[in-house]
PDB file of N, CA and C in Angstrom:
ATOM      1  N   UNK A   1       0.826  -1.195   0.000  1.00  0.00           N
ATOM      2  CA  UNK A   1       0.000   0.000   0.000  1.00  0.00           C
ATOM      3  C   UNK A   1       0.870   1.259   0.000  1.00  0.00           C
ATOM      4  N   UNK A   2       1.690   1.401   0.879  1.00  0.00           N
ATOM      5  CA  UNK A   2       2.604   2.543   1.137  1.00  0.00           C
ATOM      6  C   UNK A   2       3.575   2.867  -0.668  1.00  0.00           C
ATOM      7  N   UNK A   3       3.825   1.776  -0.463  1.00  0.00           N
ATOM      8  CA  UNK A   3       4.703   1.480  -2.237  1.00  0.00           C
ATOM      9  C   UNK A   3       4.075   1.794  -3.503  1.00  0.00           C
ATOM     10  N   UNK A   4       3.226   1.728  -3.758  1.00  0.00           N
ATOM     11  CA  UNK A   4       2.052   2.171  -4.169  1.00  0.00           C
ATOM     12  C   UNK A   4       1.844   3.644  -4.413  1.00  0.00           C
ATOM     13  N   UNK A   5       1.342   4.130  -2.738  1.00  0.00           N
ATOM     14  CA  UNK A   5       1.174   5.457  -2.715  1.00  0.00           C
ATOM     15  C   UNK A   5       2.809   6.225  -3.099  1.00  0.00           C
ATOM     16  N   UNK A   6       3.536   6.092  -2.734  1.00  0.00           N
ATOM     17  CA  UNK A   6       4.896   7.061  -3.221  1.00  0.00           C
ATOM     18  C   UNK A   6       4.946   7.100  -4.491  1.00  0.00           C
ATOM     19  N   UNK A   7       5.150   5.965  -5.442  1.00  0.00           N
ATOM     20  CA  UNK A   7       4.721   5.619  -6.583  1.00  0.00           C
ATOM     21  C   UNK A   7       3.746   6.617  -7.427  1.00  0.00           C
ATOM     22  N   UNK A   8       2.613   6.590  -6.550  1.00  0.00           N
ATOM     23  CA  UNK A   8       1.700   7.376  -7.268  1.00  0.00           C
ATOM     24  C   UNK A   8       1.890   8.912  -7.361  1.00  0.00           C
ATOM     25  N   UNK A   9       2.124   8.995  -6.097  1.00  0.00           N
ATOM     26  CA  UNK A   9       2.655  10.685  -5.463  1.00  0.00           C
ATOM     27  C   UNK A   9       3.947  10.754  -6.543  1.00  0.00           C
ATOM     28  N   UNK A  10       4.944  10.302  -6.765  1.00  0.00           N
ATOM     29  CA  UNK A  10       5.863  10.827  -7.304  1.00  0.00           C
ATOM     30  C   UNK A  10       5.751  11.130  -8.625  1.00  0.00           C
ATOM     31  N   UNK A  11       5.273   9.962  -9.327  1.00  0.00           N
ATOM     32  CA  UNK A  11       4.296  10.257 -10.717  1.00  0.00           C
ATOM     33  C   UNK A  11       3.727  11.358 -11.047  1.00  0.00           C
ATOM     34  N   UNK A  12       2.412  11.544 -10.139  1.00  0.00           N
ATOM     35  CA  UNK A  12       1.807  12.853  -9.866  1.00  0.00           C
ATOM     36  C   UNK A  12       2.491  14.094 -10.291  1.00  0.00           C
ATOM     37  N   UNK A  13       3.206  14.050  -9.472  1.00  0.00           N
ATOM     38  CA  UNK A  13       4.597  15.427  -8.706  1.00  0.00           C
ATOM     39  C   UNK A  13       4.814  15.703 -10.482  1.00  0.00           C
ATOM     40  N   UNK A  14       5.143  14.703 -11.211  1.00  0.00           N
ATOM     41  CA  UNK A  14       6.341  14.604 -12.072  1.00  0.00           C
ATOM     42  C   UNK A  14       5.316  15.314 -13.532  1.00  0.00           C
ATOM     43  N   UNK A  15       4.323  14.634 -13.591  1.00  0.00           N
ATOM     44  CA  UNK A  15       3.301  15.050 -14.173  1.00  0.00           C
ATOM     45  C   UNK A  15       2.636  16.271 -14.098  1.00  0.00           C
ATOM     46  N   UNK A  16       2.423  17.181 -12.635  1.00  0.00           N
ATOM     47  CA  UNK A  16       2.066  18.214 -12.506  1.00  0.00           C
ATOM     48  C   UNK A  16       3.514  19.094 -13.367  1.00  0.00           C
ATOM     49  N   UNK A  17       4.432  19.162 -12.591  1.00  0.00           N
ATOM     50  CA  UNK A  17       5.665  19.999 -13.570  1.00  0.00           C
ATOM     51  C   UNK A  17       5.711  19.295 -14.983  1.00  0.00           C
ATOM     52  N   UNK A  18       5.633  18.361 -15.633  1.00  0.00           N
ATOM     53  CA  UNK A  18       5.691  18.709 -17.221  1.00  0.00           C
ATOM     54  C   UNK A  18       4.499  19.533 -17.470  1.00  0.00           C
ATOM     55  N   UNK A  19       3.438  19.304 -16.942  1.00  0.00           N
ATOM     56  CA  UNK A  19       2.269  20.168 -17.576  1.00  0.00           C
ATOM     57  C   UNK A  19       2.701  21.679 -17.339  1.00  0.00           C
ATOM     58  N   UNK A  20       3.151  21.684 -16.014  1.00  0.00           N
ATOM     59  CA  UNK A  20       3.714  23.655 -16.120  1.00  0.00           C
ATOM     60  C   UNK A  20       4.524  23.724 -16.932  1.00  0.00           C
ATOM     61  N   UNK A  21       5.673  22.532 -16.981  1.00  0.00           N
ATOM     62  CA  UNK A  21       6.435  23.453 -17.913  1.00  0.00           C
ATOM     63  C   UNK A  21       6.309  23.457 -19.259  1.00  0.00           C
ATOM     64  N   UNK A  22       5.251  22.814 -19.809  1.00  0.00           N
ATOM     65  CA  UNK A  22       4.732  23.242 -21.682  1.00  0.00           C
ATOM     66  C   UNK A  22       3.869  23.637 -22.298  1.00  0.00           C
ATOM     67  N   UNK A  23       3.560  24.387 -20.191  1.00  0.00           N
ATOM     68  CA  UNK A  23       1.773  25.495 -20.893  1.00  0.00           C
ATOM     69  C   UNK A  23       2.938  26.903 -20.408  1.00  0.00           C
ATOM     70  N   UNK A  24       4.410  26.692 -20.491  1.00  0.00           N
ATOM     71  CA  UNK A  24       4.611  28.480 -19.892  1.00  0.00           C
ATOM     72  C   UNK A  24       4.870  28.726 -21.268  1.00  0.00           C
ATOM     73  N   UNK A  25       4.795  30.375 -21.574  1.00  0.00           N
ATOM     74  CA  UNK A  25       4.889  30.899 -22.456  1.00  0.00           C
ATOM     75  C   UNK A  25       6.008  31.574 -23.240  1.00  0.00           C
ATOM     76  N   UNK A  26       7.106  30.958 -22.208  1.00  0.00           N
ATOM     77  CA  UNK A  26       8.580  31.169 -23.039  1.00  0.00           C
ATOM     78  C   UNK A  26       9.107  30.684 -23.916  1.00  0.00           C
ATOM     79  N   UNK A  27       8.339  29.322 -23.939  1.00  0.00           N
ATOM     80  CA  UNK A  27       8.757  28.198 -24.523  1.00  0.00           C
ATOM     81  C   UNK A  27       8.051  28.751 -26.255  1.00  0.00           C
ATOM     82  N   UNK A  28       7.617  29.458 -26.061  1.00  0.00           N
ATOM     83  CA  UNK A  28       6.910  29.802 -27.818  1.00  0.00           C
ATOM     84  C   UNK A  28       7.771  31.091 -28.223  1.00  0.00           C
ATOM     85  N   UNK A  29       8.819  31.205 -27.587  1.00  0.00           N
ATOM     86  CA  UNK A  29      10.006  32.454 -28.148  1.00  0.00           C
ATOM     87  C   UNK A  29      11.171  31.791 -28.421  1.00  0.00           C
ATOM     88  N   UNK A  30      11.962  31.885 -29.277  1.00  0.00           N
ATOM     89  CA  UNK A  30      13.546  31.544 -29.198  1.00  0.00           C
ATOM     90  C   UNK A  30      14.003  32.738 -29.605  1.00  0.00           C
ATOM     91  N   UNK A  31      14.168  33.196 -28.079  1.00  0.00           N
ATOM     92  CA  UNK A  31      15.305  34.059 -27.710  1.00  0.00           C
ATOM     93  C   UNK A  31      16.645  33.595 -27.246  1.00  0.00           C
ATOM     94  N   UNK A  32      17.638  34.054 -27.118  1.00  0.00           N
ATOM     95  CA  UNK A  32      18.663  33.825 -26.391  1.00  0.00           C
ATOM     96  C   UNK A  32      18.561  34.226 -24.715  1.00  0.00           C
ATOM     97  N   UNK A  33      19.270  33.744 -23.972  1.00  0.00           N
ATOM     98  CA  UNK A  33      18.949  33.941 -22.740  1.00  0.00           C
ATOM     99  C   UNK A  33      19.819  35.300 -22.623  1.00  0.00           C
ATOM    100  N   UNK A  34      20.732  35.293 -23.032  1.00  0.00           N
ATOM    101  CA  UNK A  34      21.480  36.747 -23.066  1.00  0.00           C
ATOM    102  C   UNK A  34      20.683  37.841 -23.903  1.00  0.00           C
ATOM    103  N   UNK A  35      19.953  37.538 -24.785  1.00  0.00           N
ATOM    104  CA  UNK A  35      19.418  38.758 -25.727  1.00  0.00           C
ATOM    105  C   UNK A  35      17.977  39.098 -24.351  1.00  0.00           C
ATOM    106  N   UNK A  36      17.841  38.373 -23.929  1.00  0.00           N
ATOM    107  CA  UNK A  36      16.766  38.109 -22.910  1.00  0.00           C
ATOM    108  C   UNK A  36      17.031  39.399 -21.778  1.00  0.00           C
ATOM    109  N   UNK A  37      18.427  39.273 -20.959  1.00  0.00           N
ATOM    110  CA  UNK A  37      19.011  40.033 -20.309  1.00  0.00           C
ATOM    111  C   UNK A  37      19.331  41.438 -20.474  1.00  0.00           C
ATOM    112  N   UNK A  38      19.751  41.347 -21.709  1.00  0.00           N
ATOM    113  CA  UNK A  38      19.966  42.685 -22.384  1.00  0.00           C
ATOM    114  C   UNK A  38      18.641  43.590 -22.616  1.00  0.00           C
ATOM    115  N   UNK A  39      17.346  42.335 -23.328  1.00  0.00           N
ATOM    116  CA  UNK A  39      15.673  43.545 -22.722  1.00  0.00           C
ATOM    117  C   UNK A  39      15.815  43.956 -21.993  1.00  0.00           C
ATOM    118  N   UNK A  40      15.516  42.940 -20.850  1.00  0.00           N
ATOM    119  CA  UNK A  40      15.263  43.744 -19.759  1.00  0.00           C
ATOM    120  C   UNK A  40      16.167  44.532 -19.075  1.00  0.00           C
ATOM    121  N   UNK A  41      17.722  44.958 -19.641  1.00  0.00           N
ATOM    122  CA  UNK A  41      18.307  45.810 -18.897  1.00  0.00           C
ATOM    123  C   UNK A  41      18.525  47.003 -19.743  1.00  0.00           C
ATOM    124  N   UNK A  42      17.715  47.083 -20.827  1.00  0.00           N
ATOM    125  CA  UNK A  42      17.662  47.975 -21.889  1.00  0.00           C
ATOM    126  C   UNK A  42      16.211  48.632 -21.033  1.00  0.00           C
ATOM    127  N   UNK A  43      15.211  47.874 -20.657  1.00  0.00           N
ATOM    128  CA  UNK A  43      14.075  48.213 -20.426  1.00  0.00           C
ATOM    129  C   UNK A  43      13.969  49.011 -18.939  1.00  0.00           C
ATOM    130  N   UNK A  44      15.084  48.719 -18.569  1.00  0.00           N
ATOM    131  CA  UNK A  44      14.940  49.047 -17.012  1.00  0.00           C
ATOM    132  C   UNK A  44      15.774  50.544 -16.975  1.00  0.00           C
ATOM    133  N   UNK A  45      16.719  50.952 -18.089  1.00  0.00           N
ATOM    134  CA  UNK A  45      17.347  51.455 -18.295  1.00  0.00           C
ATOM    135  C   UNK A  45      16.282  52.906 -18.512  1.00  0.00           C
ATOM    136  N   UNK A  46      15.410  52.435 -19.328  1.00  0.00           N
ATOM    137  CA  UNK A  46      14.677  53.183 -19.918  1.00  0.00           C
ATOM    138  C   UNK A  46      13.784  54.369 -18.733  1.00  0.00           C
ATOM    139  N   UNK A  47      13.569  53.179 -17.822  1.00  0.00           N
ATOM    140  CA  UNK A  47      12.629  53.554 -16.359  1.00  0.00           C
ATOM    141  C   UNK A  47      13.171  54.414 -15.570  1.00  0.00           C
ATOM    142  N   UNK A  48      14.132  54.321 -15.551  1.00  0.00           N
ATOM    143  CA  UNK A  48      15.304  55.153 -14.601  1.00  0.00           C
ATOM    144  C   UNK A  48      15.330  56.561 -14.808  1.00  0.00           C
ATOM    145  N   UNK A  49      14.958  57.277 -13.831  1.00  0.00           N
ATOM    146  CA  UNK A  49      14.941  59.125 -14.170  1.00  0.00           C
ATOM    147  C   UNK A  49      16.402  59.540 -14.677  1.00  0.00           C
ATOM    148  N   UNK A  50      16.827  59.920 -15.497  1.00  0.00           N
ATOM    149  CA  UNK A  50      17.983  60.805 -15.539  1.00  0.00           C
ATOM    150  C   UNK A  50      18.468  62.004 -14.777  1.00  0.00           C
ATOM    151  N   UNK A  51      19.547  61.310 -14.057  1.00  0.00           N
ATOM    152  CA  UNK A  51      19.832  62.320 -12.801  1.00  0.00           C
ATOM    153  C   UNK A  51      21.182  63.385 -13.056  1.00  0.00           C
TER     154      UNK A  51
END
């Protein structure tokens, strides 16, 4: 019974994260992870008052 349940639980577990990870929405961009970095530090750049 116990063997079983871990079994099932771990399955579960394993199954809940593939489903997150091929409903997130990064996965429909090929960006670079660096061109990625550079947005958002282009973008943040942008936000910043000029002092």
């Amino acid at each position: 019974m116990v063997d079983n349940f871990s079994i099932g639980l771990t399955h579960v577990l394993m199954a809940i994260a593939l489903w997150r990870l091929l409903h997130r929405d990064d996965l429909d961009r090929e960006v670079s992870p660096r061109a990625q970095w550079q947005q958002r530090r282009d973008a943040e750049a942008d936000d910043r008052p000029d002092a």
